[in-house]
Protein backbone atom coordinates (compact mmCIF):
# COMPACT_ATOMS: atom_id res chain seq x y z
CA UNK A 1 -42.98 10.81 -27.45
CA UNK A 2 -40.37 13.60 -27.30
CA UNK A 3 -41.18 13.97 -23.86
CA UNK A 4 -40.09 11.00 -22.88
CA UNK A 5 -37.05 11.17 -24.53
CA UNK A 6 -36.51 14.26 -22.76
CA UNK A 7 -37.69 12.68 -19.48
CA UNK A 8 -34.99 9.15 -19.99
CA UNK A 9 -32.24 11.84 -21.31
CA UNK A 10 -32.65 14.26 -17.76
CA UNK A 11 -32.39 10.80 -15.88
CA UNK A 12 -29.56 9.21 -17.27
CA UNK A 13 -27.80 12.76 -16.98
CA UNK A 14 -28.56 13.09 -13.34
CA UNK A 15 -27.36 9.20 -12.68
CA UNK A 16 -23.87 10.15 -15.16
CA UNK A 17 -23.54 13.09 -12.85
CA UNK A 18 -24.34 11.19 -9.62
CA UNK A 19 -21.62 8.02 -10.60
CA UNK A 20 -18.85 10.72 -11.60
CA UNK A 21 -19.35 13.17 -8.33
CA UNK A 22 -19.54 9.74 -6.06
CA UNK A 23 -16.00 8.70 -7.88
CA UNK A 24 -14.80 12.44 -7.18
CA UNK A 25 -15.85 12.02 -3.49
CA UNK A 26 -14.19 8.76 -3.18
CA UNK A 27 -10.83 9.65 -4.95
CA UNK A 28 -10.03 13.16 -3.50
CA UNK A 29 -11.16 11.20 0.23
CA UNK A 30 -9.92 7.96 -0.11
CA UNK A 31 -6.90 8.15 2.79
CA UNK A 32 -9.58 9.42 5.30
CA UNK A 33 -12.04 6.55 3.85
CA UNK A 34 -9.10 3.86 4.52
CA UNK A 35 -8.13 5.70 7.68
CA UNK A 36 -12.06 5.07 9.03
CA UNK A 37 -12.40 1.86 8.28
CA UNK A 38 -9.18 0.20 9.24
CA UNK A 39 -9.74 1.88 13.05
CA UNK A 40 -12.92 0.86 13.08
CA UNK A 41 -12.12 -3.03 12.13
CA UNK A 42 -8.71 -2.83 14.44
CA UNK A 43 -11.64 -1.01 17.11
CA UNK A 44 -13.90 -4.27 16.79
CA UNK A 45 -10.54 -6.64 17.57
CA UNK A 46 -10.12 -4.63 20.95
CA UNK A 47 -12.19 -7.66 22.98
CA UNK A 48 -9.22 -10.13 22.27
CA UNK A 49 -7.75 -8.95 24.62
CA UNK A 50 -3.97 -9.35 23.69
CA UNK A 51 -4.76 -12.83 23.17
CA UNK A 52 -3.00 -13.19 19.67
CA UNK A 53 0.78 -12.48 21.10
CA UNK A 54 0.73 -14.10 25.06
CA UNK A 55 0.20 -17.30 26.77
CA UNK A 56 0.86 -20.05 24.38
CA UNK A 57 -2.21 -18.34 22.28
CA UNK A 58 0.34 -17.75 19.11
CA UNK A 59 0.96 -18.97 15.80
CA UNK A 60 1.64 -22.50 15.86
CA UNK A 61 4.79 -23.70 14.56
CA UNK A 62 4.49 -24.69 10.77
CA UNK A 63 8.03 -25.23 10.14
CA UNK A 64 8.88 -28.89 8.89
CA UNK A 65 11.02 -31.38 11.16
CA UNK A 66 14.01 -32.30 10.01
CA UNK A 67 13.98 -35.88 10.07
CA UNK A 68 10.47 -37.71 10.21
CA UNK A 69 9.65 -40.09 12.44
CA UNK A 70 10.69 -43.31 11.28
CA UNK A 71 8.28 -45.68 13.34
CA UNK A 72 5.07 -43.91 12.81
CA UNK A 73 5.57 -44.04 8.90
CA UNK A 74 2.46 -47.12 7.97
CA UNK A 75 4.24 -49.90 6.02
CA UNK A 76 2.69 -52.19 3.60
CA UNK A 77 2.56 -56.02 3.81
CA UNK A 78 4.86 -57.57 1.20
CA UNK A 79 3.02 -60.21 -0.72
């Protein structure tokens, strides 16, 4: 039986050890980690093809009218 305490107590020490050295790895490279995957992701957008800025290909205009159109406003019958 104390062997297998011994056994579970090595394991959970090597997967403490493992979670804390990942966390290390990440923290002390996180700007390079960021770095690589934001030129990757802007790499994948390359077959646009400038498509998001020219052409009439834009943003559409979301800005609100300033006076509605009167006559395509539905009216209800009066009863």
């Amino acid at each position: 039986m104390q062997k297998l305490i011994n056994v579970l107590a090595l394991a959970s020490t090597a997967v403490s050890v493992a979670v804390v050295g990942t966390g290390a790895y990440v923290y002390v490279n996180k700007d390079s980690i960021i770095e690589s995957v934001t030129e990757k992701a802007l790499g994948s957008l390359g077959g646009l093809g400038g498509g998001l800025g020219g052409a009439g290909l834009g943003a559409p205009d979301l800005s609100p009218s300033v006076a509605p159109d009167q006559a395509s406003t539905p009216t209800l019958p009066t009863l």
